[in-house]
N, C-alpha and C. Protein backbone atom coordinates (compact mmCIF):
# COMPACT_ATOMS: atom_id res chain seq x y z
N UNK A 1 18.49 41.26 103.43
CA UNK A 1 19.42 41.24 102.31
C UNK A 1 18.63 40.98 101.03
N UNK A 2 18.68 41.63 100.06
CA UNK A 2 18.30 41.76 98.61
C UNK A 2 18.82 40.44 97.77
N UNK A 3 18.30 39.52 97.39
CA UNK A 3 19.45 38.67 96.29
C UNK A 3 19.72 39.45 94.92
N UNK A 4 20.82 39.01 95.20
CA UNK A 4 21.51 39.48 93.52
C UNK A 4 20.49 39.59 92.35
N UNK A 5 20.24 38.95 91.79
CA UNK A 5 19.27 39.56 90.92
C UNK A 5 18.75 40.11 90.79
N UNK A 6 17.74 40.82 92.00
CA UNK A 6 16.43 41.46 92.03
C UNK A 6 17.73 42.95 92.57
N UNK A 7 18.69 43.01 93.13
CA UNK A 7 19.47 44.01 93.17
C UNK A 7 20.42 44.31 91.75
N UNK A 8 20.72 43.62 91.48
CA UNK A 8 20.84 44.12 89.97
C UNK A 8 19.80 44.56 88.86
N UNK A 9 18.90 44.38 88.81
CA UNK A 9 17.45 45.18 87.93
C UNK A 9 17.20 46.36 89.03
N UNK A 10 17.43 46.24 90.00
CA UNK A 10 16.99 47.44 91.14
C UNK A 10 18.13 48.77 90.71
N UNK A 11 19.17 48.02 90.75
CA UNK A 11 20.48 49.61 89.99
C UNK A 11 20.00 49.90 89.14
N UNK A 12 19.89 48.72 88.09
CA UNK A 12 19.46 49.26 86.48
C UNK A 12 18.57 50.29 86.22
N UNK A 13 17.48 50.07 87.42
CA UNK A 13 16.02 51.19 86.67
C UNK A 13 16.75 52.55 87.41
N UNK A 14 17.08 52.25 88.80
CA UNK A 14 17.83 53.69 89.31
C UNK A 14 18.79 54.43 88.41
N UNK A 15 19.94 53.49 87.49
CA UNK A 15 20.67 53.93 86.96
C UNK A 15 19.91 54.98 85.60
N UNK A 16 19.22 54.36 84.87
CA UNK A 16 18.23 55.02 83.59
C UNK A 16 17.52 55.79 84.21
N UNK A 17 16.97 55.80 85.51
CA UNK A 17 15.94 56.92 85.94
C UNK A 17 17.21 58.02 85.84
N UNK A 18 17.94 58.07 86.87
CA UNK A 18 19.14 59.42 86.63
C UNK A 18 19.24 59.93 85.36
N UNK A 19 19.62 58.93 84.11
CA UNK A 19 20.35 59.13 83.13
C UNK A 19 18.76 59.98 81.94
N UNK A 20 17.55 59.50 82.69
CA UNK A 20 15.89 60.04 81.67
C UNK A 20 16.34 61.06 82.64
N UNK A 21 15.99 62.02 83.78
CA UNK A 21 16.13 63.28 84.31
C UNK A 21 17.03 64.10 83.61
N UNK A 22 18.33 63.26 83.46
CA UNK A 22 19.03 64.36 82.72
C UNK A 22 18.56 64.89 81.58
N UNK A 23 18.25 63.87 80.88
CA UNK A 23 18.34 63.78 79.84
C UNK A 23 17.02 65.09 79.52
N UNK A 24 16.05 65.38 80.58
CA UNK A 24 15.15 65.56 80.72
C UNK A 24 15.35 67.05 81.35
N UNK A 25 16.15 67.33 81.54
CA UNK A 25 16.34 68.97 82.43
C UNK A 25 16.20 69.82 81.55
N UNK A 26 16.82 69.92 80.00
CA UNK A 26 16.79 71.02 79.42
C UNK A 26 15.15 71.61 78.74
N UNK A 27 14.34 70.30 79.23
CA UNK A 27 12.86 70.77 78.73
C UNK A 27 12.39 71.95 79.39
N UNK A 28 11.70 72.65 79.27
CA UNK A 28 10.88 73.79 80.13
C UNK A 28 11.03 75.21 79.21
N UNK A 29 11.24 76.36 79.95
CA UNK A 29 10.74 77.40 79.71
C UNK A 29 12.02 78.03 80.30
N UNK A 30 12.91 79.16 79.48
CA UNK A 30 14.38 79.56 79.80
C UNK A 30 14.04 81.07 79.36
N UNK A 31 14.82 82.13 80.08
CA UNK A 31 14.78 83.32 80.11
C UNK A 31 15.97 83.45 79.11
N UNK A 32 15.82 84.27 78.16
CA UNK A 32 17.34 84.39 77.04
C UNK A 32 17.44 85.83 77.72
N UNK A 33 19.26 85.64 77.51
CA UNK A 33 19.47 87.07 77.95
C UNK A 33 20.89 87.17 76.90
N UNK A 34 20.65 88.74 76.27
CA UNK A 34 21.76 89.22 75.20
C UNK A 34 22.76 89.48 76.03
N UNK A 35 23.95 88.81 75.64
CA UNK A 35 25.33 88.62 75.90
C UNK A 35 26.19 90.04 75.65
N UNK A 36 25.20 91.35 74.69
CA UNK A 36 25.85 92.12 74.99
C UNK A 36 25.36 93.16 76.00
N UNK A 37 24.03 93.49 75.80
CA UNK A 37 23.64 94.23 76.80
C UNK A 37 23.20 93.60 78.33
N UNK A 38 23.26 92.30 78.44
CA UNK A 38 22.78 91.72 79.64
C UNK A 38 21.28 92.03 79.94
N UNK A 39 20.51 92.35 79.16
CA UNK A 39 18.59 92.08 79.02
C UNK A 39 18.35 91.11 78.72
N UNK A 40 17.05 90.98 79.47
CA UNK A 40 16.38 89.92 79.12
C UNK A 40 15.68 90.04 77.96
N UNK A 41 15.56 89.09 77.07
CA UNK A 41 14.86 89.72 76.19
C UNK A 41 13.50 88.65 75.59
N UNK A 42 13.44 87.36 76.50
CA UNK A 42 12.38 86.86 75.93
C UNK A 42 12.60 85.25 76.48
N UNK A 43 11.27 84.71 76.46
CA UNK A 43 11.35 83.22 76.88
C UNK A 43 11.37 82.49 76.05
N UNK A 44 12.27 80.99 75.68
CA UNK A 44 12.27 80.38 75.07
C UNK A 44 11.96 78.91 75.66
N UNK A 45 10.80 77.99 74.91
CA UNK A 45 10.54 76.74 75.60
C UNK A 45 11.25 75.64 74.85
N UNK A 46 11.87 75.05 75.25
CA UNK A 46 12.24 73.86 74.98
C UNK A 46 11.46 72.42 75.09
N UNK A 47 11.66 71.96 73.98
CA UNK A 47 10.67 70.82 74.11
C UNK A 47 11.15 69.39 73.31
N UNK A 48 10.75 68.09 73.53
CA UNK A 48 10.89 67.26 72.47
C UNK A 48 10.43 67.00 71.51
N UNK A 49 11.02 66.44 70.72
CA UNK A 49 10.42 65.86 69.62
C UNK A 49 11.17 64.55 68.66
N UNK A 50 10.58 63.31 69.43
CA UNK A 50 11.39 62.34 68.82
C UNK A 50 12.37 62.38 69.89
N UNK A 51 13.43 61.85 69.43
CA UNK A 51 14.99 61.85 70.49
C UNK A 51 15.13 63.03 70.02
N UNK A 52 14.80 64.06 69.72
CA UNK A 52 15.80 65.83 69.48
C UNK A 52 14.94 66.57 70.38
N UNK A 53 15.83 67.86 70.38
CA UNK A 53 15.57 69.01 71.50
C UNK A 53 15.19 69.84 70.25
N UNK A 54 14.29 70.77 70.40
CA UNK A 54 13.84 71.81 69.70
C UNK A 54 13.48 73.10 70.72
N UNK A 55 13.66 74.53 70.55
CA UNK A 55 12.95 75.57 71.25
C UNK A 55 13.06 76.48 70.58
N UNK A 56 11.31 77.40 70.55
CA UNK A 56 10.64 77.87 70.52
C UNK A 56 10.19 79.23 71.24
N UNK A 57 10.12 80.58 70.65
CA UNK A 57 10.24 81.69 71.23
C UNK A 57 8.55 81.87 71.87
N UNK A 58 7.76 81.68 72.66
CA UNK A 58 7.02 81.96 73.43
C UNK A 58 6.11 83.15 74.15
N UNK A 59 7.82 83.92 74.44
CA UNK A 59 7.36 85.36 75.07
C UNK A 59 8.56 86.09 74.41
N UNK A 60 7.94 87.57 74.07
CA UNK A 60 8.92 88.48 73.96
C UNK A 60 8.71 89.06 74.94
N UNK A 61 9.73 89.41 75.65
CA UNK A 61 9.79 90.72 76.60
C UNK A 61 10.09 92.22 76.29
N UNK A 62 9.58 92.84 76.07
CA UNK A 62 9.46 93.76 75.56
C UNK A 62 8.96 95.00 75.90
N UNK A 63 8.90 96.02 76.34
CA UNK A 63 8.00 97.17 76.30
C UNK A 63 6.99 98.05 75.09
N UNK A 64 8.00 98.18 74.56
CA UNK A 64 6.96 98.38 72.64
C UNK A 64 6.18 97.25 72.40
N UNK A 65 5.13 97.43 72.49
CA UNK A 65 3.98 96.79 71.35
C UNK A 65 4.44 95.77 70.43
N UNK A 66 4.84 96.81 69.20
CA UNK A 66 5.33 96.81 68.14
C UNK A 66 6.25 95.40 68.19
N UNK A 67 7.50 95.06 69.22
CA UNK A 67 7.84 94.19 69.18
C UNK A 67 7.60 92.96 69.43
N UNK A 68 6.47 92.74 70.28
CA UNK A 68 6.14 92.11 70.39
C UNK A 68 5.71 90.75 69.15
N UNK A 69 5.10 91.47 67.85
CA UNK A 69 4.77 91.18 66.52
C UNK A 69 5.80 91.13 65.51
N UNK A 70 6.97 91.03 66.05
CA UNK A 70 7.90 91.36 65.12
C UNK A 70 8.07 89.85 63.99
N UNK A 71 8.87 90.31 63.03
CA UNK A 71 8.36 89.51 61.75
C UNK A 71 9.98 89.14 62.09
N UNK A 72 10.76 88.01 61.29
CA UNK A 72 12.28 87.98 60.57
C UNK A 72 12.40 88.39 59.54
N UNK A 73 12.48 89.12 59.03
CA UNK A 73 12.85 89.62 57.62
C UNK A 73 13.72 89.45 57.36
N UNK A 74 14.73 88.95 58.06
CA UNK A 74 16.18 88.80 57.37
C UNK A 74 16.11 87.13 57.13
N UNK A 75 15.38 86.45 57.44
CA UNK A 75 15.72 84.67 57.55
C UNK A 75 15.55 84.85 56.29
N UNK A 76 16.53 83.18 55.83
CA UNK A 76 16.53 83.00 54.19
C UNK A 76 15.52 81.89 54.33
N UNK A 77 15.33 80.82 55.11
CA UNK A 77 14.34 79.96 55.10
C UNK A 77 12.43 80.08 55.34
N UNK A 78 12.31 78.98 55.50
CA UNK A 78 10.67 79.20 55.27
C UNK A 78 10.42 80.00 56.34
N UNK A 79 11.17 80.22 57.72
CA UNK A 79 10.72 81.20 58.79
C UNK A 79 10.69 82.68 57.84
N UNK A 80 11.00 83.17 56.63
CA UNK A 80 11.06 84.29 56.31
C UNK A 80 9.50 84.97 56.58
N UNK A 81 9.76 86.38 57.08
CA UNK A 81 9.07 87.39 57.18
C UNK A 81 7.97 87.00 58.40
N UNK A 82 8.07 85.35 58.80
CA UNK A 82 6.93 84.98 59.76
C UNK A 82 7.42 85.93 61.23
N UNK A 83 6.53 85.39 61.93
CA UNK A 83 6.40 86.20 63.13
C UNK A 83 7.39 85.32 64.17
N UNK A 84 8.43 86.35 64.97
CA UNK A 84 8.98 85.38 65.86
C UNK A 84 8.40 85.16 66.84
N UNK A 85 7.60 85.22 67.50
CA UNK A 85 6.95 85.05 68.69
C UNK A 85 6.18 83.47 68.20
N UNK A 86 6.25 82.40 68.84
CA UNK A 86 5.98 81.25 68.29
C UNK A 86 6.80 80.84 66.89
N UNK A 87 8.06 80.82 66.99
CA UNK A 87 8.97 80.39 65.66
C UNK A 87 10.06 79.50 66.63
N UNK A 88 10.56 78.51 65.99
CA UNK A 88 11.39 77.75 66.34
C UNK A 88 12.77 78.16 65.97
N UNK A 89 13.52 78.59 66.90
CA UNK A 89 15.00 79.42 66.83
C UNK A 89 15.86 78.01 66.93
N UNK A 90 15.98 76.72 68.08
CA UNK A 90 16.90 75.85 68.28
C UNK A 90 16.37 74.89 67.29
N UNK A 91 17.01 73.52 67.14
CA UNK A 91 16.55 72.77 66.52
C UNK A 91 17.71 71.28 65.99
N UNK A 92 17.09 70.42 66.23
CA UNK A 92 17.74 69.30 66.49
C UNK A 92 18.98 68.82 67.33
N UNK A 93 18.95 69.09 68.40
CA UNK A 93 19.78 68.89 69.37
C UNK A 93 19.49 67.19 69.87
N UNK A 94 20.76 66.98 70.08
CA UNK A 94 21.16 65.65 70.85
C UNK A 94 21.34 65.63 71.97
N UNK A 95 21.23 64.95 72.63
CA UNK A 95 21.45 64.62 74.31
C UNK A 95 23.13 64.33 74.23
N UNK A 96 24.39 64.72 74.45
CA UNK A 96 25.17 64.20 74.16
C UNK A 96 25.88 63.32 75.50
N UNK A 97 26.11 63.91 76.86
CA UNK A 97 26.13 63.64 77.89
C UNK A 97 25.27 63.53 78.84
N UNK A 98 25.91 63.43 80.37
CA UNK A 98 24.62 64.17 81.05
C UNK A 98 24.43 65.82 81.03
N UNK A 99 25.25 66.49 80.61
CA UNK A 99 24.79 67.84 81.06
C UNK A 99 25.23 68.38 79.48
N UNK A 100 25.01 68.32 78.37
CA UNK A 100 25.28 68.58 77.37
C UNK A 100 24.87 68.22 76.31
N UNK A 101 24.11 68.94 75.08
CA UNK A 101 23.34 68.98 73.54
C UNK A 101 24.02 69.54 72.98
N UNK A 102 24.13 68.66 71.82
CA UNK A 102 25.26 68.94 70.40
C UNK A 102 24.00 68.71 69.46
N UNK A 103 24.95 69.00 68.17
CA UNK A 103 24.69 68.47 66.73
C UNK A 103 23.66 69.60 66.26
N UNK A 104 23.04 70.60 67.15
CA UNK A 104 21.98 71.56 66.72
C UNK A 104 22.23 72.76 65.99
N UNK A 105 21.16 73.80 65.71
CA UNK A 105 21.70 75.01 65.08
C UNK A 105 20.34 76.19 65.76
N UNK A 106 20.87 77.11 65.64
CA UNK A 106 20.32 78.02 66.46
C UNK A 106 19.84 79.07 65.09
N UNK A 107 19.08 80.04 65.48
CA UNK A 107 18.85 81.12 64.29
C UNK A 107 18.76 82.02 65.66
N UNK A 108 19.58 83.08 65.00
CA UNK A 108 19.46 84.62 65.41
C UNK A 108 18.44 85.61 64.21
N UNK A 109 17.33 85.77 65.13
CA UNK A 109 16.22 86.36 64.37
C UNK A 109 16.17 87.92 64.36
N UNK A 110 17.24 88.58 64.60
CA UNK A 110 17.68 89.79 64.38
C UNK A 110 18.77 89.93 63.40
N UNK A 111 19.35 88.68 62.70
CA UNK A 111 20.03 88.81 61.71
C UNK A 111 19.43 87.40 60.47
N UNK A 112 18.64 86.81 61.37
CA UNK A 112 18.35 86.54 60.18
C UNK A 112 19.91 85.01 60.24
N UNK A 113 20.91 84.92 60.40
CA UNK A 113 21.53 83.86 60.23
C UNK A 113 21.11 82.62 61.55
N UNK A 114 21.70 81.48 61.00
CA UNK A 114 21.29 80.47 61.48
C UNK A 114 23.24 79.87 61.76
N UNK A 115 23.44 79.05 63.56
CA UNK A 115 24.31 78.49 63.50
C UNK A 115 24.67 77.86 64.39
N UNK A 116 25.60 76.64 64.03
CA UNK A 116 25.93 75.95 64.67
C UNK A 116 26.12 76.09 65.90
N UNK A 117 25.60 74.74 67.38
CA UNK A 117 25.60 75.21 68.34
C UNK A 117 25.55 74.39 69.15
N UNK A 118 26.21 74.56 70.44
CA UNK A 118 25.83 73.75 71.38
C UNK A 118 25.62 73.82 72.62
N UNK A 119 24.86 73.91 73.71
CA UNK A 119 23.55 73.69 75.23
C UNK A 119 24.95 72.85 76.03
N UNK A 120 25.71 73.57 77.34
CA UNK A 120 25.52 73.15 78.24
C UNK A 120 24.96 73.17 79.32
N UNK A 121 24.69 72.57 80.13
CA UNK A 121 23.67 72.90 81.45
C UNK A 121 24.52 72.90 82.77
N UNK A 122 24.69 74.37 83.23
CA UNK A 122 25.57 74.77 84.02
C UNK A 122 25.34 74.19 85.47
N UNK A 123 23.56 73.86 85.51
CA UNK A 123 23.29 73.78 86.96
C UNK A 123 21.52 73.61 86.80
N UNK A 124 20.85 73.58 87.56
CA UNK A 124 19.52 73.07 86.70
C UNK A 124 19.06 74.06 86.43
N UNK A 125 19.15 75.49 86.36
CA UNK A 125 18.50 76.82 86.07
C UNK A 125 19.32 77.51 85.50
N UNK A 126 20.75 77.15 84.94
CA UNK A 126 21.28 78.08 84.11
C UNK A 126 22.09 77.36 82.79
N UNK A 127 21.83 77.49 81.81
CA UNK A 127 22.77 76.95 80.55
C UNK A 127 23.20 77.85 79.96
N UNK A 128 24.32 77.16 79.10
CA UNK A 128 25.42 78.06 78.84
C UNK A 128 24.97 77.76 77.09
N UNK A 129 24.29 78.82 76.28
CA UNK A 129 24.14 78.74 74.63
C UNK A 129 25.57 79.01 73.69
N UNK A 130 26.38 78.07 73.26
CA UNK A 130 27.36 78.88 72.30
C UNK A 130 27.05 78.47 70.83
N UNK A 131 26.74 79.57 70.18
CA UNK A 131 26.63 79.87 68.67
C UNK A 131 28.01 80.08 67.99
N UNK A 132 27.84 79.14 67.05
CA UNK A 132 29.02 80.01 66.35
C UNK A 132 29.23 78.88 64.80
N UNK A 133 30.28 79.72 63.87
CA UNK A 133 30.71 79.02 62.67
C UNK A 133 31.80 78.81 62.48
N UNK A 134 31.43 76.83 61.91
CA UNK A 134 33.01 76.26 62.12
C UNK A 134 33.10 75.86 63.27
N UNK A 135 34.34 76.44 63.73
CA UNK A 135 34.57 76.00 65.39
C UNK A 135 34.28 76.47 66.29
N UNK A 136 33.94 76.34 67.24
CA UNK A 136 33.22 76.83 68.72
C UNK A 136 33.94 77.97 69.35
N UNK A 137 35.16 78.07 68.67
CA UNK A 137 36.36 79.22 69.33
C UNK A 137 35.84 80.64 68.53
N UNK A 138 35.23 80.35 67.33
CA UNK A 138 34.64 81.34 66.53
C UNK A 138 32.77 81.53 66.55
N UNK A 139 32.68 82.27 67.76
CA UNK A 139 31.37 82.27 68.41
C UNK A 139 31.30 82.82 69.51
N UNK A 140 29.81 83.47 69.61
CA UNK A 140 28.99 84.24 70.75
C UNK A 140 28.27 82.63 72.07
N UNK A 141 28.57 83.56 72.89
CA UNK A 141 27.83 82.38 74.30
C UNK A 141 27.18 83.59 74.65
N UNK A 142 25.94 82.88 75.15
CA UNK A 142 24.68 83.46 75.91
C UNK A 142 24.41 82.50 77.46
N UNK A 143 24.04 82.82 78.66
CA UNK A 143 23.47 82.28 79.45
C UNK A 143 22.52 82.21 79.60
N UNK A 144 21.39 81.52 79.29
CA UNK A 144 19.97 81.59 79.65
C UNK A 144 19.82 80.65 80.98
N UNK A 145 18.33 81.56 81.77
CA UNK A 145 18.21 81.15 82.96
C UNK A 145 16.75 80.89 82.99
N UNK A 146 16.43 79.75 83.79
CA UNK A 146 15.13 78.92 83.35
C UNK A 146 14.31 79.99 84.52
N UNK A 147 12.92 79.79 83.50
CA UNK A 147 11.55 80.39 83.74
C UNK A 147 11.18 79.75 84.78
N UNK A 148 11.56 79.93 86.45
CA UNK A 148 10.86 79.59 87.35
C UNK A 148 9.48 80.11 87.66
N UNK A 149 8.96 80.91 86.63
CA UNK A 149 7.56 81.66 86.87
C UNK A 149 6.13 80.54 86.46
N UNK A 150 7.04 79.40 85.75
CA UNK A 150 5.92 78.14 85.10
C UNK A 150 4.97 78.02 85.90
């Protein structure tokens, strides 16, 4: 038998270990796939920084060359005209639950706009991206599915 004490600090670290994993799943390397054509179109890594979630375009998938190098020309911010391949598309996300990041904003680098957004995590290899402005009812969802190729 355990005495009470030393079983109560024993939940505690079990309890925070669960609650750091979660907190900890959306890091890695995620396959984006366009919601209208269903392609893949490129890897995005997720990473920390501080308590926020940030990710980062990595790989384009692509067949042309050409895209591979592609610039934003449409962004109004300092990402203008840079190269998306290594550009930060997500950005400041919160841990809000266990399976859920709020408070962030996303950029679509084919238009150039940036928006509100929020990461749930459907299962440990698939999250659910919804973009949108204003309210969440006014917005695109994407599923991205994590880069088991790491």
């Amino acid at each position: 038998m355990i005495p009470l004490p030393k079983l109560i600090v024993l939940l505690g670290v079990l309890i925070l270990g669960v609650h750091v994993t979660h907190a900890q799943s959306l890091v890695g390397k995620w396959k984006t796939v366009d919601d209208v054509t269903g392609e893949t179109k490129g890897v995005v890594e997720f990473y920390m920084n501080g308590d926020k979630i940030y990710g980062k375009v990595v790989e384009i998938l692509h067949p042309d060359p050409k895209k591979q190098t592609e610039i934003c020309s449409n962004c109004k911010d300092e990402r203008k005209d840079q190269q998306i391949l290594g550009m930060v598309i997500l950005k400041n996300f919160m841990h809000a639950d266990s399976d859920y990041y709020r408070g962030g904003k996303v950029l679509d680098p084919e238009n150039g706009k940036e928006y509100q957004c929020y990461i749930k995590m459907l299962d440990t290899n698939k999250l659910k991206l919804r973009g949108f402005v204003g309210i969440p009812l006014l917005g695109r969802t994407q599923y991205w599915y994590r880069d088991t190729a790491q």
